[in-house]
PDB file of N, CA and C in Angstrom:
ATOM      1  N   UNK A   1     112.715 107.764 123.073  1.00  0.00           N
ATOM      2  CA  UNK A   1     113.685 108.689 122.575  1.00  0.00           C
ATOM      3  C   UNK A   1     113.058 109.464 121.419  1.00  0.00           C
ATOM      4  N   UNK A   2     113.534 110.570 121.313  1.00  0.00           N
ATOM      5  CA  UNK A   2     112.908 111.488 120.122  1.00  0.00           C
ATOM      6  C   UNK A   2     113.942 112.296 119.707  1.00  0.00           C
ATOM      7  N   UNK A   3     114.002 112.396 118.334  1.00  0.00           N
ATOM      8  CA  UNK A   3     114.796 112.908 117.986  1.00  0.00           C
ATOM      9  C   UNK A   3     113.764 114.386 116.856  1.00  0.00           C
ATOM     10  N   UNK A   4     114.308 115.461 116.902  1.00  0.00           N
ATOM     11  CA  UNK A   4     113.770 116.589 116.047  1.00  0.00           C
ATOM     12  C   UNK A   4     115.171 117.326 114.976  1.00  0.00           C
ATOM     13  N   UNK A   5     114.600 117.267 113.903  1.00  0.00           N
ATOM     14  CA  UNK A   5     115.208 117.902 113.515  1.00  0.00           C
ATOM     15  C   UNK A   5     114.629 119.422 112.517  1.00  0.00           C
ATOM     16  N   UNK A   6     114.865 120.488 112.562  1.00  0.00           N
ATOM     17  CA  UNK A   6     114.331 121.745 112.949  1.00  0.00           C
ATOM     18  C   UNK A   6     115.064 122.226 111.326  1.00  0.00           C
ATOM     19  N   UNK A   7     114.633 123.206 110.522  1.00  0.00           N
ATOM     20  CA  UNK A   7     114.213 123.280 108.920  1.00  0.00           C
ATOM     21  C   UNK A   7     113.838 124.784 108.894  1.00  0.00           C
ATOM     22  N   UNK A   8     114.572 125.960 108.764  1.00  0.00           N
ATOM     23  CA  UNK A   8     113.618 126.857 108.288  1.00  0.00           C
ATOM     24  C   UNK A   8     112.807 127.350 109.625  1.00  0.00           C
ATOM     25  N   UNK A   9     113.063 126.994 110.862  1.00  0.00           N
ATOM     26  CA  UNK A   9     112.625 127.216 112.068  1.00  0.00           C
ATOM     27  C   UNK A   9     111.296 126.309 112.286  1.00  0.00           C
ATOM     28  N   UNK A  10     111.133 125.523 111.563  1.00  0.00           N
ATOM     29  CA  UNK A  10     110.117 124.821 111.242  1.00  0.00           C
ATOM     30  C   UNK A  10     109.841 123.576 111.243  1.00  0.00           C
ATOM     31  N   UNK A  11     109.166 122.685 112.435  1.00  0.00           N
ATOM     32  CA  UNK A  11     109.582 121.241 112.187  1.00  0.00           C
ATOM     33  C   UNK A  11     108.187 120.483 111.485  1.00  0.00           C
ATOM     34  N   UNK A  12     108.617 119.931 110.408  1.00  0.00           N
ATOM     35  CA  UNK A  12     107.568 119.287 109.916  1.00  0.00           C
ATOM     36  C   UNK A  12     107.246 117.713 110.227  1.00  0.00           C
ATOM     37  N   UNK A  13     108.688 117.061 110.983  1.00  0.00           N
ATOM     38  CA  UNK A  13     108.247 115.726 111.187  1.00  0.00           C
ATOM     39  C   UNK A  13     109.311 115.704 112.018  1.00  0.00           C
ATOM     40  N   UNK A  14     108.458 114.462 113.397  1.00  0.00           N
ATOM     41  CA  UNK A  14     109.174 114.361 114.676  1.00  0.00           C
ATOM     42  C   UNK A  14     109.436 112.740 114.522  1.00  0.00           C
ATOM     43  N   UNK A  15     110.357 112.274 114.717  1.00  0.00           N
ATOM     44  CA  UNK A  15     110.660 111.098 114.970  1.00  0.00           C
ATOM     45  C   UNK A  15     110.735 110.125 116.566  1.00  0.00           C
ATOM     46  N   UNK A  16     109.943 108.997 116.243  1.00  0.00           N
ATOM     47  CA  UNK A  16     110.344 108.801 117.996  1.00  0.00           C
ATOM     48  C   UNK A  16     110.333 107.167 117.523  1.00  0.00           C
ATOM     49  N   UNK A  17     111.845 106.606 118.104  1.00  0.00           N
ATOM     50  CA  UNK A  17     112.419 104.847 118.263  1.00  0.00           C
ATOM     51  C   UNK A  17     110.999 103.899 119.241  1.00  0.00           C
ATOM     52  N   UNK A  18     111.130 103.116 118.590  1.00  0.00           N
ATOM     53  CA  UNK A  18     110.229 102.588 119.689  1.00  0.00           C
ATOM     54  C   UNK A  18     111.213 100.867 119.489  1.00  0.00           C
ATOM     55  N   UNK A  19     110.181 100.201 120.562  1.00  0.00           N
ATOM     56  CA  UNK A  19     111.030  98.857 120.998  1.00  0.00           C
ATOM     57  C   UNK A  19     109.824  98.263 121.123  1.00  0.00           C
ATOM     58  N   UNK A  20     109.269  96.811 120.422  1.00  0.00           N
ATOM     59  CA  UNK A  20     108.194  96.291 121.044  1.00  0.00           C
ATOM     60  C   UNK A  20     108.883  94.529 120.956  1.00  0.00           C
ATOM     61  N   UNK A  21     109.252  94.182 121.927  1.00  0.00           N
ATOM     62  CA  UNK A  21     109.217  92.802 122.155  1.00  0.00           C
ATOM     63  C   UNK A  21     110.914  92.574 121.161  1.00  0.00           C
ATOM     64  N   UNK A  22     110.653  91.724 120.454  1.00  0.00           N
ATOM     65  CA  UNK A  22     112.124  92.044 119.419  1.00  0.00           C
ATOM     66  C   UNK A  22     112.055  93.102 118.089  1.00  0.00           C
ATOM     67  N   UNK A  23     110.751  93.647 117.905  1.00  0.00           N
ATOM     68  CA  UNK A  23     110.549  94.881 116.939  1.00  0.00           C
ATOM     69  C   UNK A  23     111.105  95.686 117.271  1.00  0.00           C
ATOM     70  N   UNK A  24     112.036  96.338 116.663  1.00  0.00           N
ATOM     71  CA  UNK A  24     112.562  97.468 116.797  1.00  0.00           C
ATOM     72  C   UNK A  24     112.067  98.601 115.917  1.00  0.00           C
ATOM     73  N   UNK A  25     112.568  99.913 115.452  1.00  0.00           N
ATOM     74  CA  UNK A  25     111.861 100.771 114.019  1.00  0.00           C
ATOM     75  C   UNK A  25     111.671 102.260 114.728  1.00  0.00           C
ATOM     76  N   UNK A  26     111.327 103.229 113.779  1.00  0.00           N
ATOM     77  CA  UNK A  26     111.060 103.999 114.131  1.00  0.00           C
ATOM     78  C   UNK A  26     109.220 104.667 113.468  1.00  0.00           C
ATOM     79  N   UNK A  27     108.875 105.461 114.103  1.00  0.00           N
ATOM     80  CA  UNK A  27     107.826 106.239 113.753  1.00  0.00           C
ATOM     81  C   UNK A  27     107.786 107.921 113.533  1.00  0.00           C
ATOM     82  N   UNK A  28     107.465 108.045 112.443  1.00  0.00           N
ATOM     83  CA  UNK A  28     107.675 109.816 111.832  1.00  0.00           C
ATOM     84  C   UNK A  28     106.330 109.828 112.007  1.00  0.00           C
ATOM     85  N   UNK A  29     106.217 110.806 112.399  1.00  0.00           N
ATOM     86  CA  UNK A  29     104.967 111.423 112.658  1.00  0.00           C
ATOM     87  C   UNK A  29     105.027 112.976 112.762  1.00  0.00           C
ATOM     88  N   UNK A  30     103.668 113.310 112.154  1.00  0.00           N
ATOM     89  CA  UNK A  30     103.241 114.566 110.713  1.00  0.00           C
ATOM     90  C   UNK A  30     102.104 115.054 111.657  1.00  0.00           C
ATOM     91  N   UNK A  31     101.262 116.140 110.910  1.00  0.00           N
ATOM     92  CA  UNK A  31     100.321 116.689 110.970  1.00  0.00           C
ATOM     93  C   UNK A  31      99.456 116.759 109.873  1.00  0.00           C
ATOM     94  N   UNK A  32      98.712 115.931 109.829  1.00  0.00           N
ATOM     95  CA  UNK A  32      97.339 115.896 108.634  1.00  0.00           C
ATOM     96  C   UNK A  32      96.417 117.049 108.591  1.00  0.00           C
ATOM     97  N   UNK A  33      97.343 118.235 107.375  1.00  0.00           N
ATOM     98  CA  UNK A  33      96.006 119.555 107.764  1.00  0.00           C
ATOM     99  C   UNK A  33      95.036 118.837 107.095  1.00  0.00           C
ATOM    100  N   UNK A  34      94.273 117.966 106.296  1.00  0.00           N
ATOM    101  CA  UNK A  34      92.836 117.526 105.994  1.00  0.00           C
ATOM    102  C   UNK A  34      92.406 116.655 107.301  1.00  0.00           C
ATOM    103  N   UNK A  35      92.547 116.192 107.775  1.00  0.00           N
ATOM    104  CA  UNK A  35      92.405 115.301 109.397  1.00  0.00           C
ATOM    105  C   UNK A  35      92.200 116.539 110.452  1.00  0.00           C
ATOM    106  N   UNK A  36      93.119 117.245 110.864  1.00  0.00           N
ATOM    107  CA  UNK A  36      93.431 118.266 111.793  1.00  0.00           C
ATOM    108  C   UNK A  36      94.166 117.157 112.849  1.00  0.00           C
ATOM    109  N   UNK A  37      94.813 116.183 112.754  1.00  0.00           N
ATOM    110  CA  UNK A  37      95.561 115.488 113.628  1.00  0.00           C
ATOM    111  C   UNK A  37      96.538 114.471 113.206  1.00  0.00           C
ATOM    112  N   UNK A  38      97.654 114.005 113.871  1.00  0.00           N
ATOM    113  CA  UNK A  38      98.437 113.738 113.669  1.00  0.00           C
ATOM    114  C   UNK A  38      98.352 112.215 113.095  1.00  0.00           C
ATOM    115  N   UNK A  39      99.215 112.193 112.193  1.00  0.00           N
ATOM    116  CA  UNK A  39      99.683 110.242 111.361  1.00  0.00           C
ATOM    117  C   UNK A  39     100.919 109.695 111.330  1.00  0.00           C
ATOM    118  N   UNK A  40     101.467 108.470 111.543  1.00  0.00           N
ATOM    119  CA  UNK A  40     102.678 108.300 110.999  1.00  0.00           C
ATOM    120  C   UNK A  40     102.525 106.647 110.384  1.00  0.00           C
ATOM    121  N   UNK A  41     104.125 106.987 110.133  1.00  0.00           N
ATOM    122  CA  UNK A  41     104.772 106.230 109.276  1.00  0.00           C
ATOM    123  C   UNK A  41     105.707 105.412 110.206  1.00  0.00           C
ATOM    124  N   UNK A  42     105.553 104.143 110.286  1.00  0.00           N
ATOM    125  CA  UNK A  42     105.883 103.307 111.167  1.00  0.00           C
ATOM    126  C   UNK A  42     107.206 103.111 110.145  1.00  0.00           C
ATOM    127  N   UNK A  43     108.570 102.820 110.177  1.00  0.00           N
ATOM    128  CA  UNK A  43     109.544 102.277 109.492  1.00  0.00           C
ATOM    129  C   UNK A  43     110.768 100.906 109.864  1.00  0.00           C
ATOM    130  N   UNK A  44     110.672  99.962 109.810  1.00  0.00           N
ATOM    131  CA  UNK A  44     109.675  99.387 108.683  1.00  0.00           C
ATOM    132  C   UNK A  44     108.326  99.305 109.091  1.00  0.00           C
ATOM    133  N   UNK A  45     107.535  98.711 108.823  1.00  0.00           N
ATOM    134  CA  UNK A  45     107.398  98.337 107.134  1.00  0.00           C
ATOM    135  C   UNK A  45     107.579  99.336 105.935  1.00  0.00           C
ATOM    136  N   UNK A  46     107.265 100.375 106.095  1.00  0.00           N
ATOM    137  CA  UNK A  46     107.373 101.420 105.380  1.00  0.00           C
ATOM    138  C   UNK A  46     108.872 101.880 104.863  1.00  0.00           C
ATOM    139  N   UNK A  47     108.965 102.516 103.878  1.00  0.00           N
ATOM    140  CA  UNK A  47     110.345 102.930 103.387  1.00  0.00           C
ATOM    141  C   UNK A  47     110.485 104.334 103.282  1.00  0.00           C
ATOM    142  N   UNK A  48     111.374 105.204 103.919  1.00  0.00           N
ATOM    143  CA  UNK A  48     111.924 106.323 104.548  1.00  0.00           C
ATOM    144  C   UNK A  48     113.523 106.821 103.580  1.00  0.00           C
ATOM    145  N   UNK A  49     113.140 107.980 102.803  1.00  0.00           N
ATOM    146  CA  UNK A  49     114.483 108.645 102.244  1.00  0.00           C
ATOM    147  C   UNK A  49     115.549 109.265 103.047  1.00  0.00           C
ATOM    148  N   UNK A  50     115.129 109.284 104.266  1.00  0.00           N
ATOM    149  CA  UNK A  50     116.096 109.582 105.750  1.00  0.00           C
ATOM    150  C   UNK A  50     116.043 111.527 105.252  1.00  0.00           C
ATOM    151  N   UNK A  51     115.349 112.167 104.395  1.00  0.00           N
ATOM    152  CA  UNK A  51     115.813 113.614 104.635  1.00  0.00           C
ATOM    153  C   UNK A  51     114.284 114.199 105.494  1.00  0.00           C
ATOM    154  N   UNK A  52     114.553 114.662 106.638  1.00  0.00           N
ATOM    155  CA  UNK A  52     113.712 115.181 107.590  1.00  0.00           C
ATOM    156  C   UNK A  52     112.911 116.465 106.974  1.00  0.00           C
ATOM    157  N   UNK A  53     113.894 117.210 106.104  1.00  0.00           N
ATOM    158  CA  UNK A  53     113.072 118.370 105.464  1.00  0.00           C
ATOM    159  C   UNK A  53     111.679 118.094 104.426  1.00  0.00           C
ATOM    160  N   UNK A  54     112.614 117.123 103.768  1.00  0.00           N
ATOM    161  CA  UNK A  54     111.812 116.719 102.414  1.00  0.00           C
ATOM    162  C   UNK A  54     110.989 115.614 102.607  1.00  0.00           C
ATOM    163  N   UNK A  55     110.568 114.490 103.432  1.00  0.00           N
ATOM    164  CA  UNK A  55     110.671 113.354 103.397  1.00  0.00           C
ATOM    165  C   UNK A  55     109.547 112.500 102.252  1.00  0.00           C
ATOM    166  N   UNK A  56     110.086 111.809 101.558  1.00  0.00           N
ATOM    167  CA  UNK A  56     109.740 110.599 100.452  1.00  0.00           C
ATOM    168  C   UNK A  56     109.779 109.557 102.193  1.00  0.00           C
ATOM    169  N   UNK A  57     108.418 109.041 101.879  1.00  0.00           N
ATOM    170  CA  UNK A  57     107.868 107.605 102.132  1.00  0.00           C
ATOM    171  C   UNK A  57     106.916 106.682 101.296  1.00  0.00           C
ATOM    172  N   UNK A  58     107.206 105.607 101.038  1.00  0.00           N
ATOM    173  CA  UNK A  58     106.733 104.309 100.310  1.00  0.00           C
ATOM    174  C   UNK A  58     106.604 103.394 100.793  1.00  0.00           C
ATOM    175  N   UNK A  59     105.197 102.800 100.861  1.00  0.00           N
ATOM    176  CA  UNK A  59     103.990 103.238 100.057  1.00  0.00           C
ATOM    177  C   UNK A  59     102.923 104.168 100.363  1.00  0.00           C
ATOM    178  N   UNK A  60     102.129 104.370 100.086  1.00  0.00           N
ATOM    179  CA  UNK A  60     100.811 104.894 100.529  1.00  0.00           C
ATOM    180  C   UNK A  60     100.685 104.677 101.710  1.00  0.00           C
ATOM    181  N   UNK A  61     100.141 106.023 102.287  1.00  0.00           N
ATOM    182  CA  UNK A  61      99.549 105.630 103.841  1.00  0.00           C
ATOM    183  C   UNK A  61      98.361 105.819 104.246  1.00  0.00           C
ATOM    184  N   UNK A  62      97.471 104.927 104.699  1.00  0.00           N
ATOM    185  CA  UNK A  62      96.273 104.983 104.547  1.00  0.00           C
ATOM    186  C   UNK A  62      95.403 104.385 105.800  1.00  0.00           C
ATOM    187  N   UNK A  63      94.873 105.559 106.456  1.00  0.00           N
ATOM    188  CA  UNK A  63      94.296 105.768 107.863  1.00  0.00           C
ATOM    189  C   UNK A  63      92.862 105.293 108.199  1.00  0.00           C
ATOM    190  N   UNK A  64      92.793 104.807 108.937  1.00  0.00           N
ATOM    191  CA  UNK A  64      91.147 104.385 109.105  1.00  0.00           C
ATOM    192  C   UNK A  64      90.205 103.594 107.575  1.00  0.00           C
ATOM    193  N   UNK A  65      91.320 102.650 106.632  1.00  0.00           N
ATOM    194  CA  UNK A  65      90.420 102.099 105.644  1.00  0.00           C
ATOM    195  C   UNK A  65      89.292 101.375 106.199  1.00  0.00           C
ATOM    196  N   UNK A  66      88.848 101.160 107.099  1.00  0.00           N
ATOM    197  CA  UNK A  66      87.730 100.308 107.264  1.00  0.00           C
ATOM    198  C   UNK A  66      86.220 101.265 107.013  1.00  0.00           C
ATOM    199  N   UNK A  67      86.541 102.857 108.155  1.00  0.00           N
ATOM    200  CA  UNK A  67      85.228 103.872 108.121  1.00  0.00           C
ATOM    201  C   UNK A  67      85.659 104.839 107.092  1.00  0.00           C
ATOM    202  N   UNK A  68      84.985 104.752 106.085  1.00  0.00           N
ATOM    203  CA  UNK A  68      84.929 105.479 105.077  1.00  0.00           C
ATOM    204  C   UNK A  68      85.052 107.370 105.331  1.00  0.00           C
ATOM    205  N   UNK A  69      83.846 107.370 106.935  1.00  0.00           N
ATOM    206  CA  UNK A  69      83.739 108.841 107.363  1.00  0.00           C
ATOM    207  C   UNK A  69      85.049 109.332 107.694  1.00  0.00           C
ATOM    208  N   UNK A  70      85.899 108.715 108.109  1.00  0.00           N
ATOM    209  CA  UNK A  70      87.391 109.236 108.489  1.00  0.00           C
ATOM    210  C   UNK A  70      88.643 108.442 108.152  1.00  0.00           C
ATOM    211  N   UNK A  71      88.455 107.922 106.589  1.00  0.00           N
ATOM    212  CA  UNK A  71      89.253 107.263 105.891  1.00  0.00           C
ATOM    213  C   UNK A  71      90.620 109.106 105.732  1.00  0.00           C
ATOM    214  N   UNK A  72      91.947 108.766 105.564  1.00  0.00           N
ATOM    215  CA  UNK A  72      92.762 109.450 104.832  1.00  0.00           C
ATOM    216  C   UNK A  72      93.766 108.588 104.406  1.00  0.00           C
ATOM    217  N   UNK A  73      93.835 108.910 103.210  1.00  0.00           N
ATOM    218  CA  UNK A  73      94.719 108.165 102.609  1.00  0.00           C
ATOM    219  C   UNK A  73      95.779 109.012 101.505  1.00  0.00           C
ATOM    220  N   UNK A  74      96.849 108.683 101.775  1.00  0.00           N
ATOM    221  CA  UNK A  74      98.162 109.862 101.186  1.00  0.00           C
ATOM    222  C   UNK A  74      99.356 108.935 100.643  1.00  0.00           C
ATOM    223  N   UNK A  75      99.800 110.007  99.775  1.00  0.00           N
ATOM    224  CA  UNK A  75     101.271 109.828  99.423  1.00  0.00           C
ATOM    225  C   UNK A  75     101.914 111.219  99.904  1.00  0.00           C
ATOM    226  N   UNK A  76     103.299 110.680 100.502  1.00  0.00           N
ATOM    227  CA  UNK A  76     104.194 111.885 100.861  1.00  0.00           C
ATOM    228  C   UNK A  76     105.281 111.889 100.196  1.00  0.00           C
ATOM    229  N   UNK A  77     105.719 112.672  99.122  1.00  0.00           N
ATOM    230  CA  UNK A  77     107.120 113.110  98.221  1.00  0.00           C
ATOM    231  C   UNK A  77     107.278 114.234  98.157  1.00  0.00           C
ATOM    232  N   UNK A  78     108.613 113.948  98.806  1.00  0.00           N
ATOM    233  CA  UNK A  78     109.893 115.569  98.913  1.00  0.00           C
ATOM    234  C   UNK A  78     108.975 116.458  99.494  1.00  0.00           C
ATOM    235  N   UNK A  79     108.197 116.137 100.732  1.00  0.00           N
ATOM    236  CA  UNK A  79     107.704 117.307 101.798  1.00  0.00           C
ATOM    237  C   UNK A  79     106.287 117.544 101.558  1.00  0.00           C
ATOM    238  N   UNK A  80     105.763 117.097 100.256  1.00  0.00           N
ATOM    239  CA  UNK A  80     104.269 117.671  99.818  1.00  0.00           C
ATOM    240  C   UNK A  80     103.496 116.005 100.292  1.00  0.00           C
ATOM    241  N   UNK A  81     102.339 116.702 101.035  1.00  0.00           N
ATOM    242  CA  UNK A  81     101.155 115.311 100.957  1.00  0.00           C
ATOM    243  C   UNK A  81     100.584 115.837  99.666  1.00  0.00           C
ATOM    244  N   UNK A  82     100.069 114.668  98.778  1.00  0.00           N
ATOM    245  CA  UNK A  82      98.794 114.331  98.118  1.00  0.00           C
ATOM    246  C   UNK A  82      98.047 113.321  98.424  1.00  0.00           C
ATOM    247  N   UNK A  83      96.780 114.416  98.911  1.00  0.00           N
ATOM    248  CA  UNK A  83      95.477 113.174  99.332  1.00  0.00           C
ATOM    249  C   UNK A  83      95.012 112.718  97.525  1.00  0.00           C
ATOM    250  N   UNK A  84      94.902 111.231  98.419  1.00  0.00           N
ATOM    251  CA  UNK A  84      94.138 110.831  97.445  1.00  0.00           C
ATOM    252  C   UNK A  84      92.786 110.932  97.420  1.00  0.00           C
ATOM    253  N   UNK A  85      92.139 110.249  96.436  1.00  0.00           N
ATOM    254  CA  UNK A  85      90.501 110.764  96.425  1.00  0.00           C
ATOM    255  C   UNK A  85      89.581 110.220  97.173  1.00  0.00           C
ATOM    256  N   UNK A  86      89.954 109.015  97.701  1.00  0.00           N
ATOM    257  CA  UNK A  86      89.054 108.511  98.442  1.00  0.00           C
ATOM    258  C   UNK A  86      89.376 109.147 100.060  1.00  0.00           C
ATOM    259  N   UNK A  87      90.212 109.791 100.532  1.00  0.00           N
ATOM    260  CA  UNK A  87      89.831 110.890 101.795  1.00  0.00           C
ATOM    261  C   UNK A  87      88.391 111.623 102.074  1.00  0.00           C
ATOM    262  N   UNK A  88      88.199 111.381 103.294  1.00  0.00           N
ATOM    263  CA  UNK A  88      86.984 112.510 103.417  1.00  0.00           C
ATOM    264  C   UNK A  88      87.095 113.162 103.427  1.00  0.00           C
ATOM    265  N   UNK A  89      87.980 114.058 103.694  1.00  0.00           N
ATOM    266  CA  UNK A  89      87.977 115.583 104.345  1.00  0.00           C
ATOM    267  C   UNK A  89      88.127 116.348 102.417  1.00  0.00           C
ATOM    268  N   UNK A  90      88.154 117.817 103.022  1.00  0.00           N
ATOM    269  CA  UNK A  90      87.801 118.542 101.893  1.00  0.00           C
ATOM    270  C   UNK A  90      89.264 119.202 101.230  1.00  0.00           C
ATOM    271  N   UNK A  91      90.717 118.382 101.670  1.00  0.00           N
ATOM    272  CA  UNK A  91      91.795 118.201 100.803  1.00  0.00           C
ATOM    273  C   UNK A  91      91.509 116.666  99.740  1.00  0.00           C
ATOM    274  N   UNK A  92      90.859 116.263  99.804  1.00  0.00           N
ATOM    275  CA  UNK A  92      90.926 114.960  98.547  1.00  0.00           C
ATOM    276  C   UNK A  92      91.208 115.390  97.316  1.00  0.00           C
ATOM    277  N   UNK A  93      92.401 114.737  96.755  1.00  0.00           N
ATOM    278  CA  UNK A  93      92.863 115.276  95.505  1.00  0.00           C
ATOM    279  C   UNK A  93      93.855 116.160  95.285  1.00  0.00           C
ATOM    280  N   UNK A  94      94.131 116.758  96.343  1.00  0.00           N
ATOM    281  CA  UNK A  94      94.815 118.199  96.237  1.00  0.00           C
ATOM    282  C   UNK A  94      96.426 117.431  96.689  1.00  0.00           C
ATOM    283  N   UNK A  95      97.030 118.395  96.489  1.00  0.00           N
ATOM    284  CA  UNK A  95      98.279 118.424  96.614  1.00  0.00           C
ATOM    285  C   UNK A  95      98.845 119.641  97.757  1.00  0.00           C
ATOM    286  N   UNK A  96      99.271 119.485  98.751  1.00  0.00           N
ATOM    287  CA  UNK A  96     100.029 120.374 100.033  1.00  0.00           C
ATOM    288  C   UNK A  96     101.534 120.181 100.553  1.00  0.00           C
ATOM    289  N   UNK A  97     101.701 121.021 100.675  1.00  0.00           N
ATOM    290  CA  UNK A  97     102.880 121.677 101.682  1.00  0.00           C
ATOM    291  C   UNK A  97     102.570 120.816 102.901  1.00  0.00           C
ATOM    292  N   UNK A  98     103.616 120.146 103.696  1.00  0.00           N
ATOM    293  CA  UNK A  98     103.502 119.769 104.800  1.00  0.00           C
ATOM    294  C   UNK A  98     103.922 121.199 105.919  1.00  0.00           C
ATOM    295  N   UNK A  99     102.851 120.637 107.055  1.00  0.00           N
ATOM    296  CA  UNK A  99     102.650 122.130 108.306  1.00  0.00           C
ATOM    297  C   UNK A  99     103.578 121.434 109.167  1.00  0.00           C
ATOM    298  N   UNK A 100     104.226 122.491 110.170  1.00  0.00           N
ATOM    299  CA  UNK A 100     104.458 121.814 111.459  1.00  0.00           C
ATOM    300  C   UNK A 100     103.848 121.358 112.309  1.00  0.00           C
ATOM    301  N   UNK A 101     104.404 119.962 112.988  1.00  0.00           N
ATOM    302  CA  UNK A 101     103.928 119.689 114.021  1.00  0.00           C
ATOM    303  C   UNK A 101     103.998 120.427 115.522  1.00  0.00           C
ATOM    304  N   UNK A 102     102.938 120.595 115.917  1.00  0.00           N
ATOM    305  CA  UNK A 102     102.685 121.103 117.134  1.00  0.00           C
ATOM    306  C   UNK A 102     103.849 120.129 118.375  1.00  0.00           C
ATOM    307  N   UNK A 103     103.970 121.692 118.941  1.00  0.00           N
ATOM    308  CA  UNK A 103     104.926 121.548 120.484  1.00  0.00           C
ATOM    309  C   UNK A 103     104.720 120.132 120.919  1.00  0.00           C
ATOM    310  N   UNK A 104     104.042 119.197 121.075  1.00  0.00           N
ATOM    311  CA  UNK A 104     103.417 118.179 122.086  1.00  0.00           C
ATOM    312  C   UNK A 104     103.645 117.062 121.527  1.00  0.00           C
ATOM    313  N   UNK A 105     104.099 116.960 119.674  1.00  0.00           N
ATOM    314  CA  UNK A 105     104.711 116.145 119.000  1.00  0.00           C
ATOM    315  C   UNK A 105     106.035 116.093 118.757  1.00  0.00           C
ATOM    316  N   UNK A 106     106.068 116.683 119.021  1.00  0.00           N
ATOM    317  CA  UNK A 106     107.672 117.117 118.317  1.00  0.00           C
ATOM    318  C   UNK A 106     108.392 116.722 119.783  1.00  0.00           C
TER     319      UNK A 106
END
């Protein structure tokens, strides 16, 4: 199931329920412009402010810690990623606007 909810004509995060065994939860999933591909936020474990425009998640989310070459690691509040510094790509440090996700996510 997927649910979208649409912002400004603009969707920045797609939600999709999943079911594994007795796990239940959902997954938001983004577009990493320092990556050029998509991440999410599994909930739980993770903690979700429920606003689709803005979204606050806690804690840190942090992609590939093992290979350093394609480590990303972020905080997302009220709609903006900030990479942190240990990211490879050439947003580390910076602070962004979340993009929409492409047709095929959403």
């Amino acid at each position: 199931m997927t649910e979208a909810t649409r912002s400004d004509e603009m969707q920045k995060i797609a939600k999709h329920a999943f079911k594994d065994g007795d796990k239940t939860g959902s997954q938001y999933w983004f577009w990493c412009p320092g990556c050029d591909e998509a991440h999410a936020y599994t909930v739980p474990p993770w903690t979700f402010n429920g606003n689709m425009d803005k979204p606050t998640f806690t804690p840190s989310l942090l992609c590939n810690p093992s290979h350093p070459q394609s480590r990303c690691h972020l905080v997302m509040t009220d709609g903006k990623i900030s990479f942190c510094g240990d990211c490879w790509h050439k947003l580390a440090g910076q602070v962004v606007d979340m993009v929409e996700v492409p047709d095929w996510l959403a």
